[in-house]
Protein backbone atom coordinates (compact mmCIF):
# COMPACT_ATOMS: atom_id res chain seq x y z
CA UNK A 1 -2.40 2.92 39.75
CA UNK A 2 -2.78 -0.84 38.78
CA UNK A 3 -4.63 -1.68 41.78
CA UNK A 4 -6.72 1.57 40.83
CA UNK A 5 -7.62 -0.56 37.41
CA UNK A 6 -8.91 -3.45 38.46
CA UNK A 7 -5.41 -5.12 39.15
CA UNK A 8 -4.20 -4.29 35.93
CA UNK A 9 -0.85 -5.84 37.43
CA UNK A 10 0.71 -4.87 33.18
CA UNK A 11 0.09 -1.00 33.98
CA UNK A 12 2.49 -0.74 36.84
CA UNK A 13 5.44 -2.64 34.18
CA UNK A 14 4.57 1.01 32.02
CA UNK A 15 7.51 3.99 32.38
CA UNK A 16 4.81 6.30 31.92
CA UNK A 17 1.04 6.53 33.08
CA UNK A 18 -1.03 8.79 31.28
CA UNK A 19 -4.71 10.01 32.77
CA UNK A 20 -6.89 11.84 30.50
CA UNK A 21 -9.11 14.29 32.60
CA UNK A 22 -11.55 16.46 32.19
CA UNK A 23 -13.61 19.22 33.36
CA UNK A 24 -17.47 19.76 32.61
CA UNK A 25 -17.94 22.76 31.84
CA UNK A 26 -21.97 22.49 30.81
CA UNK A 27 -22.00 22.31 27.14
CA UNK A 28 -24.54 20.16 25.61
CA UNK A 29 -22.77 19.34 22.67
CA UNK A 30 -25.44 18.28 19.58
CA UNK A 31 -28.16 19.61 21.89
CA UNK A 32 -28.29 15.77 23.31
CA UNK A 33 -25.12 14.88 25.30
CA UNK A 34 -26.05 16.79 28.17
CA UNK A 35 -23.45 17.93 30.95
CA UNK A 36 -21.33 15.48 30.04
CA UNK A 37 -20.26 15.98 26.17
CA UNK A 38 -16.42 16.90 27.59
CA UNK A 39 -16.22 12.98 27.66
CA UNK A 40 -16.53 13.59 23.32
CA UNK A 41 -13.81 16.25 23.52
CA UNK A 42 -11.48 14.58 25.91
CA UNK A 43 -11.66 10.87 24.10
CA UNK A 44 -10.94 12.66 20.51
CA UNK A 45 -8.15 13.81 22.27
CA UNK A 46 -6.92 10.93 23.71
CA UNK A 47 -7.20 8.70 21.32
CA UNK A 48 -4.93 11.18 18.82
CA UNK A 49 -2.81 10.43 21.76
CA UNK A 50 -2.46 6.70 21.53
CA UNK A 51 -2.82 7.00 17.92
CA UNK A 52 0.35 9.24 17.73
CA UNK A 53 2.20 7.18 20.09
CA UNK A 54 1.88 4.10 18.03
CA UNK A 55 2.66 5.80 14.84
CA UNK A 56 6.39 6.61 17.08
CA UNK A 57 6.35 2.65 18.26
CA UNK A 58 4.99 3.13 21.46
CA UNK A 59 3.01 0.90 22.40
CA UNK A 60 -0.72 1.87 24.79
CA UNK A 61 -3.60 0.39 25.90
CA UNK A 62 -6.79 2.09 26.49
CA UNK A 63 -7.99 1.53 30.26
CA UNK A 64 -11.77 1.99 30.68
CA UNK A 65 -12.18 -0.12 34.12
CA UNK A 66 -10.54 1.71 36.54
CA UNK A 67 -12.20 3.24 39.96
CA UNK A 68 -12.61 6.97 39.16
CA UNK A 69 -12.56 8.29 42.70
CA UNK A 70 -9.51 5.74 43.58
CA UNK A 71 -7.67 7.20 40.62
CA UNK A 72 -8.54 10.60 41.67
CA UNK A 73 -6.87 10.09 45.22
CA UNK A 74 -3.92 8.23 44.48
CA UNK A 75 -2.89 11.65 42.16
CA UNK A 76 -4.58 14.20 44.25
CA UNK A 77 -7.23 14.66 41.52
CA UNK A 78 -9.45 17.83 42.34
CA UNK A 79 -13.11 16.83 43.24
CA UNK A 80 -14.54 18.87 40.25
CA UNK A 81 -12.21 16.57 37.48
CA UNK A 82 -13.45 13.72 36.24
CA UNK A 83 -10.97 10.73 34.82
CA UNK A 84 -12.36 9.41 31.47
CA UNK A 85 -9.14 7.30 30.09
CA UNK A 86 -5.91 5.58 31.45
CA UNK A 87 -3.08 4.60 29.05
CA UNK A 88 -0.07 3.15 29.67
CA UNK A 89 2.63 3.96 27.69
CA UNK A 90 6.02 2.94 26.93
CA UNK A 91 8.25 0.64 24.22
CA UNK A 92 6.78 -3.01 24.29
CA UNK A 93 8.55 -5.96 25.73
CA UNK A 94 8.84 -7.84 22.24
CA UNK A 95 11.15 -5.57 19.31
CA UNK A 96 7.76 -5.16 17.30
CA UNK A 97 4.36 -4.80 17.15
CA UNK A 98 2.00 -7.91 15.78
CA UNK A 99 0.00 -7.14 13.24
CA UNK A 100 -2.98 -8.50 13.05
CA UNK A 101 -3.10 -11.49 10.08
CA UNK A 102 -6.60 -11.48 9.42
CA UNK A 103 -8.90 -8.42 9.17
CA UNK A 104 -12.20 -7.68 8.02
CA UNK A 105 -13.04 -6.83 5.18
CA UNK A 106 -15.02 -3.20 4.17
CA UNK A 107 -17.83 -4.69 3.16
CA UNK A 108 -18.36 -5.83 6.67
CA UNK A 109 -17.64 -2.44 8.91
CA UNK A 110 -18.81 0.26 6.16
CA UNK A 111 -22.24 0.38 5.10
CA UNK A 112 -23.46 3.64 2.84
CA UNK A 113 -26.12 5.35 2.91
CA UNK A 114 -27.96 3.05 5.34
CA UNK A 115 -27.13 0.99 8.62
């Protein structure tokens, strides 16, 4: 699966893979997304997922570069599935998470009522 990811060499160190697929089913969600809006339902998912996890001390990382067809053979993915996320997932090396020591403040990632 690492060498699915781009060499990822950390994913293969995970207990536990987890692939998020999905199906299209042809639903243009918002009357915009087209064919593939199941990429919308499948990420919501997923990211409850790794948002979960981490609430239990888990730790995950969400894998974007990974070869979709690769993925697809090395678990006998059916042609019509498509992968849209890769986590690993498991207990991290070091007894507890970092937290960041510096975040943003509001006033720089909300705006109201205007971009």
């Amino acid at each position: 699966m690492a060498a699915a990811c781009g060499d990822q060499s950390f994913i293969a160190e995970a207990p536990i893979v987890i692939v998020a697929c999905g199906y299209n089913i042809h639903y243009n969600r918002g009357g915009y997304m087209g064919d593939m809006s199941m990429l919308v339902d499948v990420s919501i998912a997923f990211t409850h997922l790794i948002l979960a996890a981490r609430a239990e001390g888990l730790g995950t990382c969400w894998i974007g570069a990974f070869d979709n067809e690769e993925v697809k053979t090395v678990l006998n993915i059916p042609k019509d599935v498509s992968v849209v996320a890769i986590t690993p997932l498991g207990y991290p090396k070091y007894e507890e998470f970092i937290e960041p020591s510096q975040r943003k403040s509001l006033d720089e990632v909300v705006s109201m009522s205007k971009f």
